[in-house]
PDB file of N, CA and C in Angstrom:
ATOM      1  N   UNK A   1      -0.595 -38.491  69.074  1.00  0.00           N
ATOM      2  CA  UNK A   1       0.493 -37.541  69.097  1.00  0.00           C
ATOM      3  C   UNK A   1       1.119 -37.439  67.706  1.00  0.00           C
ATOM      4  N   UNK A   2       1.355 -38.909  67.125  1.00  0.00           N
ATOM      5  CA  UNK A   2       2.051 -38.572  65.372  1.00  0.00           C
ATOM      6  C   UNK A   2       0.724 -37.660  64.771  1.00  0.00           C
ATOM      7  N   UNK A   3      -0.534 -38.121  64.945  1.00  0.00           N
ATOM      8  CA  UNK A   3      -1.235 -37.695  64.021  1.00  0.00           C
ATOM      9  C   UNK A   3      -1.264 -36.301  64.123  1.00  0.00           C
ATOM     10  N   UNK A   4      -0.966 -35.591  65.098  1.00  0.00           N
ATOM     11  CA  UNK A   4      -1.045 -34.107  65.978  1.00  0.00           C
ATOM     12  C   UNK A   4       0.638 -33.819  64.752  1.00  0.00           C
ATOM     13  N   UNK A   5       1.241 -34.508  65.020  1.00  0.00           N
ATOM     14  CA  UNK A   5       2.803 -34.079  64.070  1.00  0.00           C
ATOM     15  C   UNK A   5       2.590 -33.856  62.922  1.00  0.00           C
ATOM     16  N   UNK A   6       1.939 -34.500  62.285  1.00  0.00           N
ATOM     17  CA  UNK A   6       1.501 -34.488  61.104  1.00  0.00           C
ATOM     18  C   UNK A   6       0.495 -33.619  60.228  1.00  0.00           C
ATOM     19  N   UNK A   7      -0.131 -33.451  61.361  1.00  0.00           N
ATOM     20  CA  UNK A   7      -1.492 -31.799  60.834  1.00  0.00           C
ATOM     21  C   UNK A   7      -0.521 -30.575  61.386  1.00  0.00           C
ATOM     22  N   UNK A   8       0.457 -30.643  61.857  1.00  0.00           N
ATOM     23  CA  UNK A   8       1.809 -29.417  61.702  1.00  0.00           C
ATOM     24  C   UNK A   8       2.578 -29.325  60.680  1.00  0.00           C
ATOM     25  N   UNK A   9       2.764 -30.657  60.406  1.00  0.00           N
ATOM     26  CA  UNK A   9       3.276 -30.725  59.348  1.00  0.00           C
ATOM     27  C   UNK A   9       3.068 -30.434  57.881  1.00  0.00           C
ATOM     28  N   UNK A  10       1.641 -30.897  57.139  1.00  0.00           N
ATOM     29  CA  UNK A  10       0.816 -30.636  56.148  1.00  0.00           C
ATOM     30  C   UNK A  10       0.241 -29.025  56.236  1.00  0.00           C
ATOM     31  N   UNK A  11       0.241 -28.224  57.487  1.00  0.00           N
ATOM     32  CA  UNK A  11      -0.154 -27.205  57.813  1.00  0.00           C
ATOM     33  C   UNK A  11       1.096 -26.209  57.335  1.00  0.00           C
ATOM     34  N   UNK A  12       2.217 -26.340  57.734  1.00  0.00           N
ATOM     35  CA  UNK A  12       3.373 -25.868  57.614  1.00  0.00           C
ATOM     36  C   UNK A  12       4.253 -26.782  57.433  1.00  0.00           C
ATOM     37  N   UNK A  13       4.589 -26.761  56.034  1.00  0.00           N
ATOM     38  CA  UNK A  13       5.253 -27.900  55.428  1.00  0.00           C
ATOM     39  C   UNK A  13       6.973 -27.298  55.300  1.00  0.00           C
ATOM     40  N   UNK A  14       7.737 -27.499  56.514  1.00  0.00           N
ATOM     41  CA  UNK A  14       9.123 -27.209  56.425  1.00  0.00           C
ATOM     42  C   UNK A  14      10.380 -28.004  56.872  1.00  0.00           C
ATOM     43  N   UNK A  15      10.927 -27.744  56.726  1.00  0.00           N
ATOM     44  CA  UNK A  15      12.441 -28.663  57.481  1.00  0.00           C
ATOM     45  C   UNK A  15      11.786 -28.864  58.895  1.00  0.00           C
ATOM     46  N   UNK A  16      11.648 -27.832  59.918  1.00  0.00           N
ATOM     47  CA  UNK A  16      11.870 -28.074  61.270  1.00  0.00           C
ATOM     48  C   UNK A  16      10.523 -29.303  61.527  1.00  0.00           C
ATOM     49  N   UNK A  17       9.248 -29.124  60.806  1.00  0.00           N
ATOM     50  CA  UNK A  17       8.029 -29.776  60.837  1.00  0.00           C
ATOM     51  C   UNK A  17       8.374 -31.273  60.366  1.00  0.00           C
ATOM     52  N   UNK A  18       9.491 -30.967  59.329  1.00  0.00           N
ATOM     53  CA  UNK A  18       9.615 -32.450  58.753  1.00  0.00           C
ATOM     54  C   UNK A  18      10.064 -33.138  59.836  1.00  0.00           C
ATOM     55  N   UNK A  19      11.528 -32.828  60.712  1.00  0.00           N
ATOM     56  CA  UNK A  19      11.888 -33.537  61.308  1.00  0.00           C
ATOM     57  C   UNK A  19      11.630 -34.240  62.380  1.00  0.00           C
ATOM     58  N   UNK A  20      10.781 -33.108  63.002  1.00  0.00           N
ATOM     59  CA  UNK A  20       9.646 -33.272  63.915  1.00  0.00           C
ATOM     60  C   UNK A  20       8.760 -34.490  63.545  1.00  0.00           C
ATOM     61  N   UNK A  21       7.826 -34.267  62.768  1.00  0.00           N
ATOM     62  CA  UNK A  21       7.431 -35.463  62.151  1.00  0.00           C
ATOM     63  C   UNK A  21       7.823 -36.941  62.060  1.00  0.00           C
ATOM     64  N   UNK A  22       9.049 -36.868  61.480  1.00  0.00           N
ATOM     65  CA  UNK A  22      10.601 -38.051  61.381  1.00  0.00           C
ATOM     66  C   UNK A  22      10.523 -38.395  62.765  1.00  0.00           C
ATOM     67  N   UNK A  23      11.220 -37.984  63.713  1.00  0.00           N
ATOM     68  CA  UNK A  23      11.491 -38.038  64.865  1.00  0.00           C
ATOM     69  C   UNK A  23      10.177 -39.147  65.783  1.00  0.00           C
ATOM     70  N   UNK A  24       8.908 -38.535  65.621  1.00  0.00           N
ATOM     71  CA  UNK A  24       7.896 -38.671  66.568  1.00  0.00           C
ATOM     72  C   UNK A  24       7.591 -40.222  65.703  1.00  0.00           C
ATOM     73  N   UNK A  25       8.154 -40.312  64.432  1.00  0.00           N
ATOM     74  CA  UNK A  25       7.400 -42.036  64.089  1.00  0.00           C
ATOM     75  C   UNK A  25       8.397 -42.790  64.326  1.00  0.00           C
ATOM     76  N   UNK A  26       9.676 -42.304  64.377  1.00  0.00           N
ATOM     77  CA  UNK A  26      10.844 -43.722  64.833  1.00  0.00           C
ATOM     78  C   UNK A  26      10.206 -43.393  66.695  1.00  0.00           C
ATOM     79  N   UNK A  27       9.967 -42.223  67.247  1.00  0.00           N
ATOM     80  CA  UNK A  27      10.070 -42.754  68.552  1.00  0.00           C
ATOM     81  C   UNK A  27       8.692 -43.777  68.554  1.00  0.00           C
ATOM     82  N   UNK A  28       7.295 -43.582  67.855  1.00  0.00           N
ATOM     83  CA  UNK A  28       6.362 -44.532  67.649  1.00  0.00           C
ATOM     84  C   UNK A  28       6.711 -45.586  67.549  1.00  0.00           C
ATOM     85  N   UNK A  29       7.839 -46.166  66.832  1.00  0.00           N
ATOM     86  CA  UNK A  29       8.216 -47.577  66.476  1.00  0.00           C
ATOM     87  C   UNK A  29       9.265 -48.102  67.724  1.00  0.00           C
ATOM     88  N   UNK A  30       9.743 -47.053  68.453  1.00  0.00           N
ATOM     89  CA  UNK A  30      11.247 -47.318  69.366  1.00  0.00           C
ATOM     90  C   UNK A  30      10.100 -47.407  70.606  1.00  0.00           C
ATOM     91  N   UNK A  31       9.679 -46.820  71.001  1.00  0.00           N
ATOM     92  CA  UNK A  31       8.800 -46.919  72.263  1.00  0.00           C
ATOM     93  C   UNK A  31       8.424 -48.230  73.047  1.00  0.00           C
ATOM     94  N   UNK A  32       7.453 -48.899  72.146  1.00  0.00           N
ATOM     95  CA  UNK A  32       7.026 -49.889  73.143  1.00  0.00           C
ATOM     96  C   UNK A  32       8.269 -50.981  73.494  1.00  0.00           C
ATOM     97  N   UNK A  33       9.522 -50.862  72.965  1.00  0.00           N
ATOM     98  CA  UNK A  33      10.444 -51.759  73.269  1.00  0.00           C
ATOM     99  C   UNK A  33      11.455 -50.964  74.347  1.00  0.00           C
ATOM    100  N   UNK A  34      11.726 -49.398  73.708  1.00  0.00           N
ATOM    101  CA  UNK A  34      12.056 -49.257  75.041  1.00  0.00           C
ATOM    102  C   UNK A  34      11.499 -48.934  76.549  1.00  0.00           C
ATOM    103  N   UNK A  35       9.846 -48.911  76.649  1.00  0.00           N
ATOM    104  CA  UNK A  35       9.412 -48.903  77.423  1.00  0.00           C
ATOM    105  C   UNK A  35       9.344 -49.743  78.907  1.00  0.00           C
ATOM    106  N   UNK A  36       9.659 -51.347  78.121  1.00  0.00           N
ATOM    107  CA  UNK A  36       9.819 -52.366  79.002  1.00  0.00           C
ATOM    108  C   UNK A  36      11.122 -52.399  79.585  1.00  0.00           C
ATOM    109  N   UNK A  37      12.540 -52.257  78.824  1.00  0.00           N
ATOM    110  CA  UNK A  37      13.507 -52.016  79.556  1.00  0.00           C
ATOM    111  C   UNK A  37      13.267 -50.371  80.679  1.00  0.00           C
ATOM    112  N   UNK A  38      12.911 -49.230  80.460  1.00  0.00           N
ATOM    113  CA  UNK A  38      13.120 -48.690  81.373  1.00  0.00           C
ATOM    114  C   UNK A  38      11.629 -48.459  82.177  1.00  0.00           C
ATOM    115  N   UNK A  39      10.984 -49.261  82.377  1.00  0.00           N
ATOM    116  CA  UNK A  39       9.799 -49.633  83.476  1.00  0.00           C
ATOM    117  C   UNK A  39      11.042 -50.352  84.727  1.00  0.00           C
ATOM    118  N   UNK A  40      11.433 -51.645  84.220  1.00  0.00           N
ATOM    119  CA  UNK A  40      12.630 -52.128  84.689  1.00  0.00           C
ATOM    120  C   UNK A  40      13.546 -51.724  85.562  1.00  0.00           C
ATOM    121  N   UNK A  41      13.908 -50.357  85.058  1.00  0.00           N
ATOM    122  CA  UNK A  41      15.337 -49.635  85.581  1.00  0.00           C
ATOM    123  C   UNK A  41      14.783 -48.564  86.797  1.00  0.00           C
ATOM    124  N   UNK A  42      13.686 -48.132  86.304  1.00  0.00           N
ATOM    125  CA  UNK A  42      12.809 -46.725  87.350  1.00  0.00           C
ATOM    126  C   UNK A  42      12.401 -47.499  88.125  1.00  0.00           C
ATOM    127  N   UNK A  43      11.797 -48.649  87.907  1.00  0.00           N
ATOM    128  CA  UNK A  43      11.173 -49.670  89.238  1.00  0.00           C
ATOM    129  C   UNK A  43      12.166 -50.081  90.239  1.00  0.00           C
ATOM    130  N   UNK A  44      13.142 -50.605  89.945  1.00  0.00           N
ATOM    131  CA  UNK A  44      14.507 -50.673  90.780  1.00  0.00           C
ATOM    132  C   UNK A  44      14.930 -49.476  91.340  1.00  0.00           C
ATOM    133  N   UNK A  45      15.090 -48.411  90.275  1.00  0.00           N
ATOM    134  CA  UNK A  45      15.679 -46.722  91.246  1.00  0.00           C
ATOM    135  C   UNK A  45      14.800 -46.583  92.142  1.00  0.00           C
ATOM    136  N   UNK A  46      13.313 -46.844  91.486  1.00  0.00           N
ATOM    137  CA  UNK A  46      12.263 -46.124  92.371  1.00  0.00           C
ATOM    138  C   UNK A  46      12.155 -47.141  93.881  1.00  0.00           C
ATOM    139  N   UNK A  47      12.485 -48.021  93.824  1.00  0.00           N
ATOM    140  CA  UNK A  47      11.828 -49.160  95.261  1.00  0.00           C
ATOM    141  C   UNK A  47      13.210 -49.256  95.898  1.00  0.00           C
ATOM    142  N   UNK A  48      14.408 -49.119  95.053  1.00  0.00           N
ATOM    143  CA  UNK A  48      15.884 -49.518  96.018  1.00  0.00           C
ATOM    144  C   UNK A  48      16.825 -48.349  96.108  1.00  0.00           C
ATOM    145  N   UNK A  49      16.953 -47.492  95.599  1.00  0.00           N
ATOM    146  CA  UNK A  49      17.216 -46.539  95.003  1.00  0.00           C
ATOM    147  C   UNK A  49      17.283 -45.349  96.174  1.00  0.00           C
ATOM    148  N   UNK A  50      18.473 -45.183  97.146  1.00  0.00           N
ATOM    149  CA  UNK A  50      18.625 -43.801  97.999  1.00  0.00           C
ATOM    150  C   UNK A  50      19.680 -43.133  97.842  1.00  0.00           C
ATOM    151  N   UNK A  51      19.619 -41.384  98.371  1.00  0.00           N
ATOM    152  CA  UNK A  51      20.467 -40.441  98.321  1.00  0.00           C
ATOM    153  C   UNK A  51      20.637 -40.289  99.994  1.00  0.00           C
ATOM    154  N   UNK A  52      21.902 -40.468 100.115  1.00  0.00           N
ATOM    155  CA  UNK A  52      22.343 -39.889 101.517  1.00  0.00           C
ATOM    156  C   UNK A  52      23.184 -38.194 101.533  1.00  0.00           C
ATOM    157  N   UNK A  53      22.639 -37.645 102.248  1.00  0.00           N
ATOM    158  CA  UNK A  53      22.890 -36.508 102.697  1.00  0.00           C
ATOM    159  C   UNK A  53      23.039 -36.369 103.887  1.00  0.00           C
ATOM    160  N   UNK A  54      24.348 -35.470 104.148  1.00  0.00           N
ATOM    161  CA  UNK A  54      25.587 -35.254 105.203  1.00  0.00           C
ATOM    162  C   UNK A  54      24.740 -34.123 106.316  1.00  0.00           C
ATOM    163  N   UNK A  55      24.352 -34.113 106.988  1.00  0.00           N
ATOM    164  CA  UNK A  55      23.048 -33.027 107.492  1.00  0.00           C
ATOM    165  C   UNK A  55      25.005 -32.791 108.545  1.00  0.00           C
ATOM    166  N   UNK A  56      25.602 -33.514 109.138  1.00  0.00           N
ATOM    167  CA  UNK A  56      26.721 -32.503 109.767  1.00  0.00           C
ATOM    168  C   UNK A  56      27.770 -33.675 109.606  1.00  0.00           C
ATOM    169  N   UNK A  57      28.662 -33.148 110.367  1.00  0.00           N
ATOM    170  CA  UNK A  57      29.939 -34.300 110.008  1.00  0.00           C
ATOM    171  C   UNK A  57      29.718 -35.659 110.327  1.00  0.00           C
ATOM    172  N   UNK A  58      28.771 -35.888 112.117  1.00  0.00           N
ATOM    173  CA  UNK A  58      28.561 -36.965 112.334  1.00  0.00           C
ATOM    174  C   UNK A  58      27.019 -37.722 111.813  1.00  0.00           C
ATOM    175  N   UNK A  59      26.553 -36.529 111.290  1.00  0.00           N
ATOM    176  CA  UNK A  59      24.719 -37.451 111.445  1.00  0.00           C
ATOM    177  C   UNK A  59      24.713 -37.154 109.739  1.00  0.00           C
ATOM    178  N   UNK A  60      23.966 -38.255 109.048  1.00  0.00           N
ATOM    179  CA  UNK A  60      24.119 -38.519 107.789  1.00  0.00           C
ATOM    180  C   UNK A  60      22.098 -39.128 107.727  1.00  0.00           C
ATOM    181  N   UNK A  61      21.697 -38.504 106.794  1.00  0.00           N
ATOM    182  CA  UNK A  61      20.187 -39.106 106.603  1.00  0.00           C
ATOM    183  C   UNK A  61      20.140 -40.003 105.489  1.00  0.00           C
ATOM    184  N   UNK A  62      19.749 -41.086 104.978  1.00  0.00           N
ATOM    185  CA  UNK A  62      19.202 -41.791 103.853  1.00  0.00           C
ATOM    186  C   UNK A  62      18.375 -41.546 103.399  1.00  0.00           C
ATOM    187  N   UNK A  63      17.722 -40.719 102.012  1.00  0.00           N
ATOM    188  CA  UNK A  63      16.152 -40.662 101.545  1.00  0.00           C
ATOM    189  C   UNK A  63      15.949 -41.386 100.223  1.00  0.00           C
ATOM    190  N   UNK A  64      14.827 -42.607 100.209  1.00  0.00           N
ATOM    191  CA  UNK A  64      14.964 -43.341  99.621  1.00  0.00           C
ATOM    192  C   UNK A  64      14.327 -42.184  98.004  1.00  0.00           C
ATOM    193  N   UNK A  65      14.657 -42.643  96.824  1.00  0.00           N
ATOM    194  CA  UNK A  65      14.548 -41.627  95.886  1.00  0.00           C
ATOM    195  C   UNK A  65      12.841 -41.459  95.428  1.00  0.00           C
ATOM    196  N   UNK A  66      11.946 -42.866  96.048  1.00  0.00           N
ATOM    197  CA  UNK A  66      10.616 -42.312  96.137  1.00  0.00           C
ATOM    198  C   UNK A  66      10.124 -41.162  96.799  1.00  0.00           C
ATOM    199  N   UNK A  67      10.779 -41.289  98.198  1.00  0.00           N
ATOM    200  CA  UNK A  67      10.516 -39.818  99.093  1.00  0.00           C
ATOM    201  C   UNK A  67      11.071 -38.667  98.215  1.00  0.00           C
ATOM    202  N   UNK A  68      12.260 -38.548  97.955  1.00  0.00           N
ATOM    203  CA  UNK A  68      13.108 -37.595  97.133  1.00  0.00           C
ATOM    204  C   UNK A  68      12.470 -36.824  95.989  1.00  0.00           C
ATOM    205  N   UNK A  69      12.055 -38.055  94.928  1.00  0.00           N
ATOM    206  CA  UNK A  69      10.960 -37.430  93.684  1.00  0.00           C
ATOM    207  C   UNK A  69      10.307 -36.856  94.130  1.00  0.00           C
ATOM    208  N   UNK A  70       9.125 -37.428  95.520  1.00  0.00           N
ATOM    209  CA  UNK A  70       7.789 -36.714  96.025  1.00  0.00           C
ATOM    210  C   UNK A  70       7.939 -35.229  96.264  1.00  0.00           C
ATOM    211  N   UNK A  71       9.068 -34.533  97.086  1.00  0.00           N
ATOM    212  CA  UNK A  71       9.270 -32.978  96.732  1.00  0.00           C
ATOM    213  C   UNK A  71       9.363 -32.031  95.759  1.00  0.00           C
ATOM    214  N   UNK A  72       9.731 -32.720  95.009  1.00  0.00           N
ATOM    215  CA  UNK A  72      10.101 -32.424  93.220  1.00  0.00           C
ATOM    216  C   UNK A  72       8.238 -32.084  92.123  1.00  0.00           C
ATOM    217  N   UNK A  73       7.421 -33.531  93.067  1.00  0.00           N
ATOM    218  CA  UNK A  73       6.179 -32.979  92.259  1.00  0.00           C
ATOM    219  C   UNK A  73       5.947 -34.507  91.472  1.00  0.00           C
ATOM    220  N   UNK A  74       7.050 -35.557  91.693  1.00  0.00           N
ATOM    221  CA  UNK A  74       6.240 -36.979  91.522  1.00  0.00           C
ATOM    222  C   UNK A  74       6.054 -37.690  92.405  1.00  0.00           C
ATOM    223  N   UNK A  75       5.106 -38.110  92.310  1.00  0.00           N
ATOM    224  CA  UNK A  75       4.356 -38.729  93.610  1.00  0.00           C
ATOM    225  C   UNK A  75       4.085 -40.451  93.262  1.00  0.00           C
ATOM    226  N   UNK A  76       4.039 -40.957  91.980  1.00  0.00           N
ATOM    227  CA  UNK A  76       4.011 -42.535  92.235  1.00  0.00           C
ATOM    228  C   UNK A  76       5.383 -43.065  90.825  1.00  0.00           C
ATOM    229  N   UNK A  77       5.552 -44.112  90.842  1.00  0.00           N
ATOM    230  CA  UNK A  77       5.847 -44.628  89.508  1.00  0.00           C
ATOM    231  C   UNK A  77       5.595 -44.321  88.029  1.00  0.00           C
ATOM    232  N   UNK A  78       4.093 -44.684  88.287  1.00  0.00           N
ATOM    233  CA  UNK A  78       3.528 -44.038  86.661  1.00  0.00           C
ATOM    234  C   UNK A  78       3.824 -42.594  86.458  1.00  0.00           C
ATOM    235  N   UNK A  79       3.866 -41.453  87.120  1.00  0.00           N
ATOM    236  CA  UNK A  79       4.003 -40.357  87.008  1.00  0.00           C
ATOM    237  C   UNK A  79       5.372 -39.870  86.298  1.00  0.00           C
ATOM    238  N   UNK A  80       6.416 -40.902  87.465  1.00  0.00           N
ATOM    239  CA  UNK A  80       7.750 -40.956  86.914  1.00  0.00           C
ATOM    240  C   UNK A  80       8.155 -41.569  85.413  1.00  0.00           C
ATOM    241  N   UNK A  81       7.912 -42.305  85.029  1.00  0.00           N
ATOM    242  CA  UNK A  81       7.540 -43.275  84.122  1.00  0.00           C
ATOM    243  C   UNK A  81       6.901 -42.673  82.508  1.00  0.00           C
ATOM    244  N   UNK A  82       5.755 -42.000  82.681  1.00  0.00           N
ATOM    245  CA  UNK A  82       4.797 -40.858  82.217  1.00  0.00           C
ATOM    246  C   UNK A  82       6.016 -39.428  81.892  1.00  0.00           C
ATOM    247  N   UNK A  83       6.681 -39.019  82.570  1.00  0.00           N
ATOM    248  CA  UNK A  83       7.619 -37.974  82.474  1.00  0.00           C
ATOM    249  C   UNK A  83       8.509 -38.626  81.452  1.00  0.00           C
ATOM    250  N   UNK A  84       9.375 -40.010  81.544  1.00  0.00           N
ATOM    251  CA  UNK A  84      10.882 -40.064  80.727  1.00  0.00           C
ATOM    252  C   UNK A  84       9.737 -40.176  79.388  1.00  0.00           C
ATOM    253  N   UNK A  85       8.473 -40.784  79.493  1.00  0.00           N
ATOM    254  CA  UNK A  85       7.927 -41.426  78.124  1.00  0.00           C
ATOM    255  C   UNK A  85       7.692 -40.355  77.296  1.00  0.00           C
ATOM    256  N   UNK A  86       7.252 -39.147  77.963  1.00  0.00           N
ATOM    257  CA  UNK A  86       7.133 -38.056  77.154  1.00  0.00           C
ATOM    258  C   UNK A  86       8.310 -36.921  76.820  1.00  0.00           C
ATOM    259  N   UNK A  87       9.587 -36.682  77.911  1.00  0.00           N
ATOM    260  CA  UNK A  87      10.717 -36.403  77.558  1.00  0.00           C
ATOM    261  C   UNK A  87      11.428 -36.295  76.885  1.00  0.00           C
ATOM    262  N   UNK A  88      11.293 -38.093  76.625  1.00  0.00           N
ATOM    263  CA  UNK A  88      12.703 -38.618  75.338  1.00  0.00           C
ATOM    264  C   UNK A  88      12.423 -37.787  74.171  1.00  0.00           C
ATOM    265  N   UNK A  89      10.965 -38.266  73.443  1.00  0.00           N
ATOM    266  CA  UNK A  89      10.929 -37.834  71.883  1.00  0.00           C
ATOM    267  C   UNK A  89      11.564 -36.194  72.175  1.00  0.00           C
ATOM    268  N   UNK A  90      11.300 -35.177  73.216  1.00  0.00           N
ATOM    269  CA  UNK A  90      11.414 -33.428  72.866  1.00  0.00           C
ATOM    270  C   UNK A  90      12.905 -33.805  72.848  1.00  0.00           C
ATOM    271  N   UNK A  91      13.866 -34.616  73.917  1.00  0.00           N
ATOM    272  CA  UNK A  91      14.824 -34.706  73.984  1.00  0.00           C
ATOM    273  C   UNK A  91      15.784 -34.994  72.465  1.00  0.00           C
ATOM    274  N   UNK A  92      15.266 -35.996  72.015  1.00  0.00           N
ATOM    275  CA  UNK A  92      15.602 -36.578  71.037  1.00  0.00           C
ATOM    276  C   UNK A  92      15.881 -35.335  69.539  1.00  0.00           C
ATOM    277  N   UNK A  93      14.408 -34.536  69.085  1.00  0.00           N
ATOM    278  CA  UNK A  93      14.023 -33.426  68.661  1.00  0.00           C
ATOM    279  C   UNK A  93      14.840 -32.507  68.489  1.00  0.00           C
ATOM    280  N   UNK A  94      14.958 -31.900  70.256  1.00  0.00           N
ATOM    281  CA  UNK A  94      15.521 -30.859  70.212  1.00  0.00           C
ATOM    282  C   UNK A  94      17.286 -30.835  69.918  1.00  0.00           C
ATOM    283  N   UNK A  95      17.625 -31.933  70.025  1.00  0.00           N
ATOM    284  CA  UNK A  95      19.150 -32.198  69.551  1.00  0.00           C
ATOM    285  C   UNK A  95      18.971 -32.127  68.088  1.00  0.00           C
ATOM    286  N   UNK A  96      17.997 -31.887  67.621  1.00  0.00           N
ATOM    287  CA  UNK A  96      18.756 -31.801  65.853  1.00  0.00           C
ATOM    288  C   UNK A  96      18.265 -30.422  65.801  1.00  0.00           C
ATOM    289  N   UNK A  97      16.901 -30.275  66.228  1.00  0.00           N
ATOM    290  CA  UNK A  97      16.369 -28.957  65.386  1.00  0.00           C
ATOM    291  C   UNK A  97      17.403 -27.487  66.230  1.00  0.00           C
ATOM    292  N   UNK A  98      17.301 -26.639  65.505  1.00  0.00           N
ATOM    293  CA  UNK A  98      17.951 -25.210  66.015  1.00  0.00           C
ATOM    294  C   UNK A  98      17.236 -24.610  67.289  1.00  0.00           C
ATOM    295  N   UNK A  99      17.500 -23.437  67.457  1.00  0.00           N
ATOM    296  CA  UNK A  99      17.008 -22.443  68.770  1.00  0.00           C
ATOM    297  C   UNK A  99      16.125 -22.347  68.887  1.00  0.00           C
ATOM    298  N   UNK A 100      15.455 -21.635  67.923  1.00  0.00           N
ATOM    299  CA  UNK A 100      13.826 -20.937  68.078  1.00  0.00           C
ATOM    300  C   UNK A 100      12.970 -22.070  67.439  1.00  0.00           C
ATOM    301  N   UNK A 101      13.563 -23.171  66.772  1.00  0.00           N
ATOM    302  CA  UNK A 101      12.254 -24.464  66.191  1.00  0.00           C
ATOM    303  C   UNK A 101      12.159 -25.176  67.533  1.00  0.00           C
ATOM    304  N   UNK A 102      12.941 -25.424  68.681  1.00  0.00           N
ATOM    305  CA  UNK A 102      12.949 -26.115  69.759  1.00  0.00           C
ATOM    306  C   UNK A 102      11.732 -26.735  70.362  1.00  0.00           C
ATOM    307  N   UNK A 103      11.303 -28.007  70.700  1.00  0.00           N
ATOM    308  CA  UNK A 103       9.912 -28.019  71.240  1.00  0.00           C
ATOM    309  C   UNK A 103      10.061 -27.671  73.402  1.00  0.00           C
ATOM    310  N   UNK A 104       9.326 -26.953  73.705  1.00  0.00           N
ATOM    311  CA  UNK A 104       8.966 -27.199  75.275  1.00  0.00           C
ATOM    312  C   UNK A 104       8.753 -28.341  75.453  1.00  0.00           C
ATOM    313  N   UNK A 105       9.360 -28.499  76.346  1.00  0.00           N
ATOM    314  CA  UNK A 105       9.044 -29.957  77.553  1.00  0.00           C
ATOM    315  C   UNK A 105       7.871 -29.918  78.160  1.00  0.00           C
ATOM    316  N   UNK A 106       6.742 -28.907  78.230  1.00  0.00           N
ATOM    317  CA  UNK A 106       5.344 -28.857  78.946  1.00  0.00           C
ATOM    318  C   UNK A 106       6.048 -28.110  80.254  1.00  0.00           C
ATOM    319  N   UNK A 107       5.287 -27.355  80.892  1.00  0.00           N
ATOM    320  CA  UNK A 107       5.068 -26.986  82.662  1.00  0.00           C
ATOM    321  C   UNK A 107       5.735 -27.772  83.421  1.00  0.00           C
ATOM    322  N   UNK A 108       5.114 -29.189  83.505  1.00  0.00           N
ATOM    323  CA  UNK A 108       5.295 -29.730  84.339  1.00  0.00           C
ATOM    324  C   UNK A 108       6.601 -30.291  84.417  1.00  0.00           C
ATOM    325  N   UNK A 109       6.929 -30.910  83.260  1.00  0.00           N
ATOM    326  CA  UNK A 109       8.315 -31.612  83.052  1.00  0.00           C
ATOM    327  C   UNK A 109       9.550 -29.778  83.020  1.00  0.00           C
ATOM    328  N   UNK A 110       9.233 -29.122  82.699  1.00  0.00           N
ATOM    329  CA  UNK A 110      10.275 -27.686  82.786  1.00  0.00           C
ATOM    330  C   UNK A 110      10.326 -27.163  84.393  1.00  0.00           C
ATOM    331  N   UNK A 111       9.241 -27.323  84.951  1.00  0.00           N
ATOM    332  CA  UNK A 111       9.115 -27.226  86.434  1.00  0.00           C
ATOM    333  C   UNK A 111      10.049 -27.991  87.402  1.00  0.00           C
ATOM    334  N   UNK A 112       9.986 -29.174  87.111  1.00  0.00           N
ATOM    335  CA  UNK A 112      10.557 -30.842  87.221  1.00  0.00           C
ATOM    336  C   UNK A 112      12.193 -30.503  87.127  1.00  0.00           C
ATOM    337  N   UNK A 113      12.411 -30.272  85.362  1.00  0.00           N
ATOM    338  CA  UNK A 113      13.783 -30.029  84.944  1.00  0.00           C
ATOM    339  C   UNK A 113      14.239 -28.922  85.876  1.00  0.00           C
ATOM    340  N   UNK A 114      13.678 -27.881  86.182  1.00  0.00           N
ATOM    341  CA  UNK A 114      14.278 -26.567  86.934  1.00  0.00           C
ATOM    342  C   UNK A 114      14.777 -27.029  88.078  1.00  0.00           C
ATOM    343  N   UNK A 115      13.672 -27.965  88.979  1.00  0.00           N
ATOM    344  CA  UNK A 115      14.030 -28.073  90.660  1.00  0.00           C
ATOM    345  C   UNK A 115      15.013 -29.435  90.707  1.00  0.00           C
ATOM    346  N   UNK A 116      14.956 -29.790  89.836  1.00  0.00           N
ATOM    347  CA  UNK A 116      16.357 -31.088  90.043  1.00  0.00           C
ATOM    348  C   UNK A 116      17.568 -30.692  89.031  1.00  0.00           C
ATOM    349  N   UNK A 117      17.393 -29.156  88.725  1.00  0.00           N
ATOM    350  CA  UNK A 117      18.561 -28.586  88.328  1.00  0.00           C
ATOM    351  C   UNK A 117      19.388 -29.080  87.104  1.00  0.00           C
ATOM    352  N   UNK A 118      18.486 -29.507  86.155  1.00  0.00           N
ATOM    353  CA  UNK A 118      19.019 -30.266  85.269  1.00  0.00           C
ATOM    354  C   UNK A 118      18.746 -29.005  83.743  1.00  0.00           C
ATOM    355  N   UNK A 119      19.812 -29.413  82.790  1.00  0.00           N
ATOM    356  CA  UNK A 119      19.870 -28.195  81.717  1.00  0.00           C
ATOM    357  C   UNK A 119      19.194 -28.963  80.330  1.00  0.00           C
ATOM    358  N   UNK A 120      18.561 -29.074  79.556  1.00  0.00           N
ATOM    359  CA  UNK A 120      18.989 -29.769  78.286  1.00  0.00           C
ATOM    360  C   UNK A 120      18.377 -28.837  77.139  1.00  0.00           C
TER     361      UNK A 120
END
């Protein structure tokens, strides 16, 4: 993926490419450490982790947030897991660079972001 940043970069050698660039080697170096803390945190949301919803005043359902993701379009851990790992760096990115340099989140993760109603 840096090396993919980097033939954008040498290709079109500008601010938005630079930072891009910048960005994708601190997340190279930040990654495998924060990977182990949030394997950690999704493994706990994912196995203990429920949303209760009020279906009427008296009857209330529990859905644990594995079932919950599964409508959404993730279906195990790694998938979930696989999504924040590739997220963060656009996340990270798109907070510095402007409007139109912005990177997409991919299909799947913009699909994802749409149905759990989230903006970034």
């Amino acid at each position: 993926m840096m090396l993919e940043k980097f033939e954008d970069f040498t290709a079109d050698p500008t601010y938005d490419t630079f930072i891009i660039l910048v960005c994708y080697q601190f997340w190279g170096f930040l990654s495998p450490f924060l990977k182990g803390v949030l394997d950690v945190v999704l493994k706990y949301i994912w196995d203990e982790g429920a949303i209760s919803v009020n279906i009427t005043t008296s009857t209330t359902v529990s859905v644990g947030y594995a079932q919950a993701l599964g409508f959404v379009g993730i279906g195990n851990l790694t998938q979930l897991t696989d999504l924040f790992m590739e997220i963060m760096p656009k996340i990270f990115v798109n907070q510095i660079l402007s409007g139109s340099s912005k990177l997409s989140y991919g299909t799947t993760a913009d699909d994802t972001l749409k149905k759990l109603k989230i903006d970034l």
